[in-house]
C-alpha atoms as a PDB file:
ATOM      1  CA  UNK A   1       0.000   0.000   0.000  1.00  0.00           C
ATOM      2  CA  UNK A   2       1.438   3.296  -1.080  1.00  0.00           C
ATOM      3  CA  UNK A   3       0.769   5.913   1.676  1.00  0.00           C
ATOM      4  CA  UNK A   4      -2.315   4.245   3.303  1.00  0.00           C
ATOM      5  CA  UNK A   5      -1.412   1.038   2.394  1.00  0.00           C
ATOM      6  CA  UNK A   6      -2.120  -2.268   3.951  1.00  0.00           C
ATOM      7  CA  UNK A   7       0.526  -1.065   6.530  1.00  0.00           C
ATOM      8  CA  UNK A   8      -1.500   2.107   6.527  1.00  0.00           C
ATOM      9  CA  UNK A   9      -4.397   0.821   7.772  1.00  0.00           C
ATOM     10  CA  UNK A  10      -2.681  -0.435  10.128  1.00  0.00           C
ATOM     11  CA  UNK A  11      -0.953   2.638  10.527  1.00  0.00           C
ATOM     12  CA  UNK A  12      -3.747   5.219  10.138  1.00  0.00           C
ATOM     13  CA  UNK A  13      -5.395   3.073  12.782  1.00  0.00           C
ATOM     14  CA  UNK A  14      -2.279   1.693  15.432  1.00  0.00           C
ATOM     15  CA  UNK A  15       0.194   4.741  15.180  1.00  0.00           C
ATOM     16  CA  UNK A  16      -0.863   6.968  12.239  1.00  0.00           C
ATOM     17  CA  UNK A  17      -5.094   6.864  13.105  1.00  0.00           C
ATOM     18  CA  UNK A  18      -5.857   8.279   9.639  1.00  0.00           C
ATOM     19  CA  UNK A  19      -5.496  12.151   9.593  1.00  0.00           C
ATOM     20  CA  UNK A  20      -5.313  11.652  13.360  1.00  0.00           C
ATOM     21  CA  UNK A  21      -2.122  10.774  12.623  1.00  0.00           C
ATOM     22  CA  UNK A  22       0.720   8.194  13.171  1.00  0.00           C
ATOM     23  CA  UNK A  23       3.870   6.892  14.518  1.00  0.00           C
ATOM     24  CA  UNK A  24       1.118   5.056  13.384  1.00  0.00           C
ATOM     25  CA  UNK A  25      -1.867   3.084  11.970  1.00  0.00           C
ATOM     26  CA  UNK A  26      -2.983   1.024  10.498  1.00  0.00           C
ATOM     27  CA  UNK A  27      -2.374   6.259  10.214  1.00  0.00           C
ATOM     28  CA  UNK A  28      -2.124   4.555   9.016  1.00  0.00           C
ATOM     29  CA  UNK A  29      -2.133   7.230   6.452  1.00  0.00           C
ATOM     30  CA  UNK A  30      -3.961   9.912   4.420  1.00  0.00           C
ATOM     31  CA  UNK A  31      -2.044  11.506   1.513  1.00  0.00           C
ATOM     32  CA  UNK A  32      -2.019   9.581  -1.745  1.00  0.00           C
ATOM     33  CA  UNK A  33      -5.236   8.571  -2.685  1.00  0.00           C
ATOM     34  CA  UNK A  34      -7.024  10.660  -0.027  1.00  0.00           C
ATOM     35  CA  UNK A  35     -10.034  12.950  -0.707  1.00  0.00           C
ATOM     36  CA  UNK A  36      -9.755  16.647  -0.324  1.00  0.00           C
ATOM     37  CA  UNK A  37     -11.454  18.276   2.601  1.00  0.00           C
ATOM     38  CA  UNK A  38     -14.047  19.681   0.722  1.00  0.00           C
ATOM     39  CA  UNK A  39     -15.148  16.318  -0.780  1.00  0.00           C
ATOM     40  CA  UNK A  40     -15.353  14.194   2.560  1.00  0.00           C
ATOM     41  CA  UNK A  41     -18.355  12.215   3.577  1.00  0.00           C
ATOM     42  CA  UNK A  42     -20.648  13.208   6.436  1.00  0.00           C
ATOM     43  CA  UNK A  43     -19.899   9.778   7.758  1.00  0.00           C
ATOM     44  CA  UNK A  44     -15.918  10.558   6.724  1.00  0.00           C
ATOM     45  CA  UNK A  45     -16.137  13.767   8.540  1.00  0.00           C
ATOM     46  CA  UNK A  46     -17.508  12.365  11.663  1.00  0.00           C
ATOM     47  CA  UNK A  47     -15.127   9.558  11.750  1.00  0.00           C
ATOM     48  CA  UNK A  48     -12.339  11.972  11.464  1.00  0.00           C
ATOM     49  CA  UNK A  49     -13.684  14.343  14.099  1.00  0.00           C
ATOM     50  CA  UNK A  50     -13.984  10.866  16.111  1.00  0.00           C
ATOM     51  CA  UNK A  51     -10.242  10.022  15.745  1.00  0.00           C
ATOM     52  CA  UNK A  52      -9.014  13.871  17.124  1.00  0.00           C
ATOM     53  CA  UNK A  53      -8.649  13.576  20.649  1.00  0.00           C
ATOM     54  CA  UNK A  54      -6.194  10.326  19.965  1.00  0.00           C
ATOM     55  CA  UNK A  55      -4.157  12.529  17.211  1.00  0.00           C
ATOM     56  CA  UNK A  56      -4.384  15.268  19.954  1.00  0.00           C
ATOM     57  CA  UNK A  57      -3.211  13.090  23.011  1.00  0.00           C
ATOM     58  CA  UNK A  58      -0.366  11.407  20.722  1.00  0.00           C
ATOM     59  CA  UNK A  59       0.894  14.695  19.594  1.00  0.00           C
ATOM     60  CA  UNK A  60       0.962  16.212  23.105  1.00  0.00           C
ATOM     61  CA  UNK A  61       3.245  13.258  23.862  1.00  0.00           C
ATOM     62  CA  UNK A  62       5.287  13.673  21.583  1.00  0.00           C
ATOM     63  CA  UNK A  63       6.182  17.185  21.345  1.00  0.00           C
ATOM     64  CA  UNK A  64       5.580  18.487  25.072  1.00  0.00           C
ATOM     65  CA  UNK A  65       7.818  15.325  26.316  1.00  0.00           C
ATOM     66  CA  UNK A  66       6.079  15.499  29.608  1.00  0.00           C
ATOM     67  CA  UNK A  67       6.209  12.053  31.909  1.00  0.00           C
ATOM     68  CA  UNK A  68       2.429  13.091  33.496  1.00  0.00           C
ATOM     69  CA  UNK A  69      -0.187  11.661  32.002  1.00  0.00           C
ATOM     70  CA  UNK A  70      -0.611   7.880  31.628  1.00  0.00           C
ATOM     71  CA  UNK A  71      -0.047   5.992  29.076  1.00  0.00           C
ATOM     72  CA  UNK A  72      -2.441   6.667  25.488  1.00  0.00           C
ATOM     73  CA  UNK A  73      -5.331   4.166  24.649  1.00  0.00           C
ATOM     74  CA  UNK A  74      -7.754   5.309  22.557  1.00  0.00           C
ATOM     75  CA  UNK A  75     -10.918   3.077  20.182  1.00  0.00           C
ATOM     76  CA  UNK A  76     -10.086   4.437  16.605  1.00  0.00           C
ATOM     77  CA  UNK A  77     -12.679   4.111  13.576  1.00  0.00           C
ATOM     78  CA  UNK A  78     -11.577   4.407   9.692  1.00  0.00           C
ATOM     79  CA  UNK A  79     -13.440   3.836   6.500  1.00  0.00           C
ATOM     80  CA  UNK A  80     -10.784   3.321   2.853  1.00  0.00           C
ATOM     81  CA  UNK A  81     -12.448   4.136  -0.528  1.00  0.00           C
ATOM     82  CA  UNK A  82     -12.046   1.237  -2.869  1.00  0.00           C
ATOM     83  CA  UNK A  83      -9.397   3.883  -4.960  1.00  0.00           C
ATOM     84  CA  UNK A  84      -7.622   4.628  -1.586  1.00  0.00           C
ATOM     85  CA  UNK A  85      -6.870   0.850  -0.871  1.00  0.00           C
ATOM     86  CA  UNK A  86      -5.930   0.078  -4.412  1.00  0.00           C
ATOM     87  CA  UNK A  87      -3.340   2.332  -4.265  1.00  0.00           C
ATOM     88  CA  UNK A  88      -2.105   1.103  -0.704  1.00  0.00           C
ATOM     89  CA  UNK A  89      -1.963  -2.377  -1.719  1.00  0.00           C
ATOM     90  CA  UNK A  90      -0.271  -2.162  -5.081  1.00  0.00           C
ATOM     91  CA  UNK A  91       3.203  -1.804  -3.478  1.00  0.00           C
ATOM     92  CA  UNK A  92       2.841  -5.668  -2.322  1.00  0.00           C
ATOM     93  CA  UNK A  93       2.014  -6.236  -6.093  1.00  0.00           C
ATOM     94  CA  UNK A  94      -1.437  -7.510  -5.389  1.00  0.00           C
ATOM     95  CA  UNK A  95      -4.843  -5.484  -6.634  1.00  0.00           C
ATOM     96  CA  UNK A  96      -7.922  -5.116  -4.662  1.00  0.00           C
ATOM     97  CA  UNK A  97     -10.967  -6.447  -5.710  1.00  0.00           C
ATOM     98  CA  UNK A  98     -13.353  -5.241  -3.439  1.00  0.00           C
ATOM     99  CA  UNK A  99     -15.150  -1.912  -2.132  1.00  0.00           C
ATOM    100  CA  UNK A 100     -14.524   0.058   0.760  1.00  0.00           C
ATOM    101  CA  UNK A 101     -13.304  -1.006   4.129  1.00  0.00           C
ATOM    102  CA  UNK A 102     -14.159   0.221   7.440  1.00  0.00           C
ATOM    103  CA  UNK A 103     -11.688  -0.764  10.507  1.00  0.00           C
ATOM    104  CA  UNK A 104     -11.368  -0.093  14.496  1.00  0.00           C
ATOM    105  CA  UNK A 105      -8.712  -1.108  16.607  1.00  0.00           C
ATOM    106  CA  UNK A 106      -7.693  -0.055  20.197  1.00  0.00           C
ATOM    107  CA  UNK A 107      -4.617   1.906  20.408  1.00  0.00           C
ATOM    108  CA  UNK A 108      -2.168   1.674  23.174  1.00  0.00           C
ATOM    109  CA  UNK A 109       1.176   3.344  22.874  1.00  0.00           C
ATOM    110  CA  UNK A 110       3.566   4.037  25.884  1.00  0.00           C
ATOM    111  CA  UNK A 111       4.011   7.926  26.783  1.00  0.00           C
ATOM    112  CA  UNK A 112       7.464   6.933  27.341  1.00  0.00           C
ATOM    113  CA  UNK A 113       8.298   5.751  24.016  1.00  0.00           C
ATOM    114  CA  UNK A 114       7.049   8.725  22.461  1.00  0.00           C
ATOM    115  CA  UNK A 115       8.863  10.680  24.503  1.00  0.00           C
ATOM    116  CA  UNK A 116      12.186   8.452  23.997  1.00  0.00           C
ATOM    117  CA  UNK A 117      11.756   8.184  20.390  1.00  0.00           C
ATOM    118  CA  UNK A 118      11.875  12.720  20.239  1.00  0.00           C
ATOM    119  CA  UNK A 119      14.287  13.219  22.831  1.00  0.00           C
ATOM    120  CA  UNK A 120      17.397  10.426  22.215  1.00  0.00           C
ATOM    121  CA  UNK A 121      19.762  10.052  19.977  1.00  0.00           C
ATOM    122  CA  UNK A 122      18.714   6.659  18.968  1.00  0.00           C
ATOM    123  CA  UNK A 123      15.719   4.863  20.077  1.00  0.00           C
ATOM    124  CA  UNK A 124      14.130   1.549  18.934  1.00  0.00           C
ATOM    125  CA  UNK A 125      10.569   0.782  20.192  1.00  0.00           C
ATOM    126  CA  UNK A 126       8.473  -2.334  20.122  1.00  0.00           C
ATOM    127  CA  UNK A 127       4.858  -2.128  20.314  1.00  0.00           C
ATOM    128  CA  UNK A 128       2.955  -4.705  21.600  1.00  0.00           C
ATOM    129  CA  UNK A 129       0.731  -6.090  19.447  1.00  0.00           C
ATOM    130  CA  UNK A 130      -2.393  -4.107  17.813  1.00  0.00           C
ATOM    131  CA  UNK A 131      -5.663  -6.310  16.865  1.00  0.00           C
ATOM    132  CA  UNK A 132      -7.527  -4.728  14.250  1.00  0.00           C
ATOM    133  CA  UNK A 133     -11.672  -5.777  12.805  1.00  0.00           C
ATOM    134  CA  UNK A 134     -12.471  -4.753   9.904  1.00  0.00           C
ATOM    135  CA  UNK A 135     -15.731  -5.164   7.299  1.00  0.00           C
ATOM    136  CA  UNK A 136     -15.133  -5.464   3.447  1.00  0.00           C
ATOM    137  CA  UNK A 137     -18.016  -4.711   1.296  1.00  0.00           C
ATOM    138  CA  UNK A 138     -18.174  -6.543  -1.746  1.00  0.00           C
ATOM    139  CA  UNK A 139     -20.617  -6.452  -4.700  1.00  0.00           C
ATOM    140  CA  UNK A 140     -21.592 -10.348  -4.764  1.00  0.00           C
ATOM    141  CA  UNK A 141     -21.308 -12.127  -1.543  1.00  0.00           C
ATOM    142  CA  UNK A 142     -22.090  -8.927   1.053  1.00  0.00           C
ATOM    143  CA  UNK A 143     -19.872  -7.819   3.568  1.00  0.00           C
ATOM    144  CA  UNK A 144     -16.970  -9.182   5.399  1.00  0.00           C
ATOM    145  CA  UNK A 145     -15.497  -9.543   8.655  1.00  0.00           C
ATOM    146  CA  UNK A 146     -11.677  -9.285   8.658  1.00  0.00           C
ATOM    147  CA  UNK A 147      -9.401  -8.959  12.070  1.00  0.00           C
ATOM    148  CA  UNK A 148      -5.829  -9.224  11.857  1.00  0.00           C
ATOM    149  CA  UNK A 149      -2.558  -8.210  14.205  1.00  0.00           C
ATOM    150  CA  UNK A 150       0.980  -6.768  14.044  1.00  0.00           C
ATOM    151  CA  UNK A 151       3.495  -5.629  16.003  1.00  0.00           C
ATOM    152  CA  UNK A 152       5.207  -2.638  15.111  1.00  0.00           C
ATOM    153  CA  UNK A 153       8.819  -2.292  16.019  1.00  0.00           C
ATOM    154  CA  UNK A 154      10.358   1.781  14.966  1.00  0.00           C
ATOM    155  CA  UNK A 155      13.901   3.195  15.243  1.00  0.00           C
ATOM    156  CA  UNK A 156      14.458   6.983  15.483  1.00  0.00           C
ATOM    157  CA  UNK A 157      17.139   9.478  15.333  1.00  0.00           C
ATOM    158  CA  UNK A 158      16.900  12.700  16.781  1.00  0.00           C
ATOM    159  CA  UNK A 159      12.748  12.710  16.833  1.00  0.00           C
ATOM    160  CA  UNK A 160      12.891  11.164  13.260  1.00  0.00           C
ATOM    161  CA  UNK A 161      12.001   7.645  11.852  1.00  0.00           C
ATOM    162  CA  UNK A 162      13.983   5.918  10.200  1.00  0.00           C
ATOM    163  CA  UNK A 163      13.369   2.078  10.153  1.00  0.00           C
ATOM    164  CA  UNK A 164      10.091   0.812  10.418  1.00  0.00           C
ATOM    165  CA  UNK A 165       8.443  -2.939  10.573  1.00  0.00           C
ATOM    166  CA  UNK A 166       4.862  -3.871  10.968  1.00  0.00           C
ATOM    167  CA  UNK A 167       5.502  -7.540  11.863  1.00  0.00           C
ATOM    168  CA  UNK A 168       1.965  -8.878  10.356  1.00  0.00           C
ATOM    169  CA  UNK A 169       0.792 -11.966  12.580  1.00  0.00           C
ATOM    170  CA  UNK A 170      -2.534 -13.923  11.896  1.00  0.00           C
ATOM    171  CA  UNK A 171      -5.482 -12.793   9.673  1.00  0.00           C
ATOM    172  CA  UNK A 172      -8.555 -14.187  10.621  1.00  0.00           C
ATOM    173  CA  UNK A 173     -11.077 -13.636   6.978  1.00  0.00           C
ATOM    174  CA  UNK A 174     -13.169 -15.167   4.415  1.00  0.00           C
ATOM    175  CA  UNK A 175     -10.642 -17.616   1.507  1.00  0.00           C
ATOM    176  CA  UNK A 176     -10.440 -15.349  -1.133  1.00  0.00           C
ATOM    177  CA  UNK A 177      -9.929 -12.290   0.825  1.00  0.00           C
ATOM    178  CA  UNK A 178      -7.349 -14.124   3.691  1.00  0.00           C
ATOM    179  CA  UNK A 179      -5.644 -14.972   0.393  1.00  0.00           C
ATOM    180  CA  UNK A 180      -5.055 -11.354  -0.972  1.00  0.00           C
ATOM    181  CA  UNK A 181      -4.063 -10.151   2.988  1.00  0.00           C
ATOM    182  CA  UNK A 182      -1.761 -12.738   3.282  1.00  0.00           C
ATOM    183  CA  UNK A 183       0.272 -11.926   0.400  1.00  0.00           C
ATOM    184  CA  UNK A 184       0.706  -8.558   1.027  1.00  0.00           C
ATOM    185  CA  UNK A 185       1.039  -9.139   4.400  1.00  0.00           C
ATOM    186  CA  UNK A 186       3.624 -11.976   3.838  1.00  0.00           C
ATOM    187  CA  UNK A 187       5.254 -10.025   1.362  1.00  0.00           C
ATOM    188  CA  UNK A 188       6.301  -7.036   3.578  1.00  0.00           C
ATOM    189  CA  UNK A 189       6.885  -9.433   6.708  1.00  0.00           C
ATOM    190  CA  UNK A 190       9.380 -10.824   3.844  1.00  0.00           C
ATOM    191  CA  UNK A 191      10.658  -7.926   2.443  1.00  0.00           C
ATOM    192  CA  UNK A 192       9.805  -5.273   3.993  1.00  0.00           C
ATOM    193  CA  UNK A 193       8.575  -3.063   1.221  1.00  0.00           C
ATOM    194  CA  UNK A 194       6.314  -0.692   3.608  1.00  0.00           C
ATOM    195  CA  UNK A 195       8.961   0.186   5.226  1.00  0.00           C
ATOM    196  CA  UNK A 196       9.530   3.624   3.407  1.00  0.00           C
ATOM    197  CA  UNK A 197       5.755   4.881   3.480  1.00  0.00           C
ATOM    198  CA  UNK A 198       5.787   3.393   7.069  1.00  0.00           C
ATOM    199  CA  UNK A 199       8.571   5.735   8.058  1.00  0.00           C
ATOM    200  CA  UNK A 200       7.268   9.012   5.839  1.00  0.00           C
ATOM    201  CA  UNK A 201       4.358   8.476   7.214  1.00  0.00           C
ATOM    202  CA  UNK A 202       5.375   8.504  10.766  1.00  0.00           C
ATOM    203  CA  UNK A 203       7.066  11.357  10.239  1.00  0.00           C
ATOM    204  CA  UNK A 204       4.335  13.202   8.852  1.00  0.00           C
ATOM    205  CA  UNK A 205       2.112  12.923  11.750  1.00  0.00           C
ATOM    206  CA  UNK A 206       5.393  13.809  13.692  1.00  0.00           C
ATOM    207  CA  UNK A 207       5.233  17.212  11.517  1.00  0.00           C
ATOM    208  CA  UNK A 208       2.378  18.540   9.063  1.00  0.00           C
ATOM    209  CA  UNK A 209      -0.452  16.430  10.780  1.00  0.00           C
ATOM    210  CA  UNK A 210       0.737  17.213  14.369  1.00  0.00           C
ATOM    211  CA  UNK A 211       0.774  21.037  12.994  1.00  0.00           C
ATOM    212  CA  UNK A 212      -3.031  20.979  12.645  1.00  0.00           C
ATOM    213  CA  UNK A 213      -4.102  20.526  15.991  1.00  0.00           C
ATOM    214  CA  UNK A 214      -1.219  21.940  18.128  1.00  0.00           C
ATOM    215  CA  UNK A 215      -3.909  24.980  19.067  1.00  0.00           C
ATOM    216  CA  UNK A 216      -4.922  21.747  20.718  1.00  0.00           C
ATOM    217  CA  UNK A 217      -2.178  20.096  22.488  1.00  0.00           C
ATOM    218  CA  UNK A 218       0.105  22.781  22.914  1.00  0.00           C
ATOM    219  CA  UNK A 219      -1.966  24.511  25.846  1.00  0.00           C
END
């Protein structure tokens, strides 16, 4: 998946929650492929304004580097247009069938990590691993129910990525559409070939998306 690929939606969703940003995702995960502002959804627009508090806590941790606070865990919902995921998954060399695909996953990242990964030199964090359900809609057979996990592990450099791995473990989904996931998914777990939009995408949400709310989390 080019920048909201299948590592997007993991991104958009784990570290990069969609426009709500990303060490990510599943953004994640919202730039090639996604729909000007003006042309969102009502249901797109709620979703997004669902995901803001999670951009706004992750961004807080990352930029104001302060230890109070807890750890973040936040319930993140986001929909893909059939274009957007066709031009995610084409990176794994695989096409995508289907329609749209709406996903939520519970987020948990570690204040301290995000507060390592800005402030040290070097800094390599593990995430534990995400679970993420998502419903396909397709034409012919009606929808379907998807879950599948990974386990990002990110190194920085002075407050910038610079590796990245999803670590895709089991998808749970219908034959024909386990069958597309896995290849992707055992393609990058192979080779790696997220890795770039993985790390651009991280940083960003570490930048531009950050930028949008900081009104927010800069108080």
């Amino acid at each position: 998946m080019r920048k909201s690929q299948l590592g997007s939606v993991w991104l958009a969703l784990v570290i990069g929650v969609g426009g709500v940003g990303a060490m990510g995702a599943p953004a994640i995960a919202q730039q090639a492929g996604k729909p000007a502002l003006e042309e969102l959804t009502p249901e797109e627009i709620a979703e997004r304004e669902g995901r803001k508090a999670c951009k706004v806590a992750i961004c807080a941790a990352f930029h104001m580097k302060k230890a109070e606070g807890g750890d973040i865990s936040c319930s993140v919902l986001k929909t893909w247009r059939k274009e957007q995921l066709q031009k995610m998954i084409e990176r794994a060399k695989v096409s995508w069938p289907w329609g749209r695909v709406k996903c939520v996953a519970d987020i948990k990242l570690k204040r301290g990590d995000l507060i390592k990964a800005m402030t040290e030199a070097s800094y390599v964090t593990e995430l534990d691993k995400h679970q993420v359900n998502c419903e396909i809609e397709r034409e012919k057979d009606g929808p379907a129910k998807i879950s599948f996990a990974c386990a990002p592990k990110v190194t920085f450099a002075n407050g910038k990525a610079t590796k990245a791995a999803l670590n895709w473990g089991a998808i749970e989904a219908p034959t024909l559409v386990k069958g597309a996931m896995w290849t992707a998914t055992a393609t990058d777990n192979t080779f790696n070939v997220l890795q770039s939009t993985v790390v651009e995408d991280i940083n960003d949400f570490i930048g531009p998306k950050c930028d949008e709310v900081k009104d927010e989390w800069a108080k």
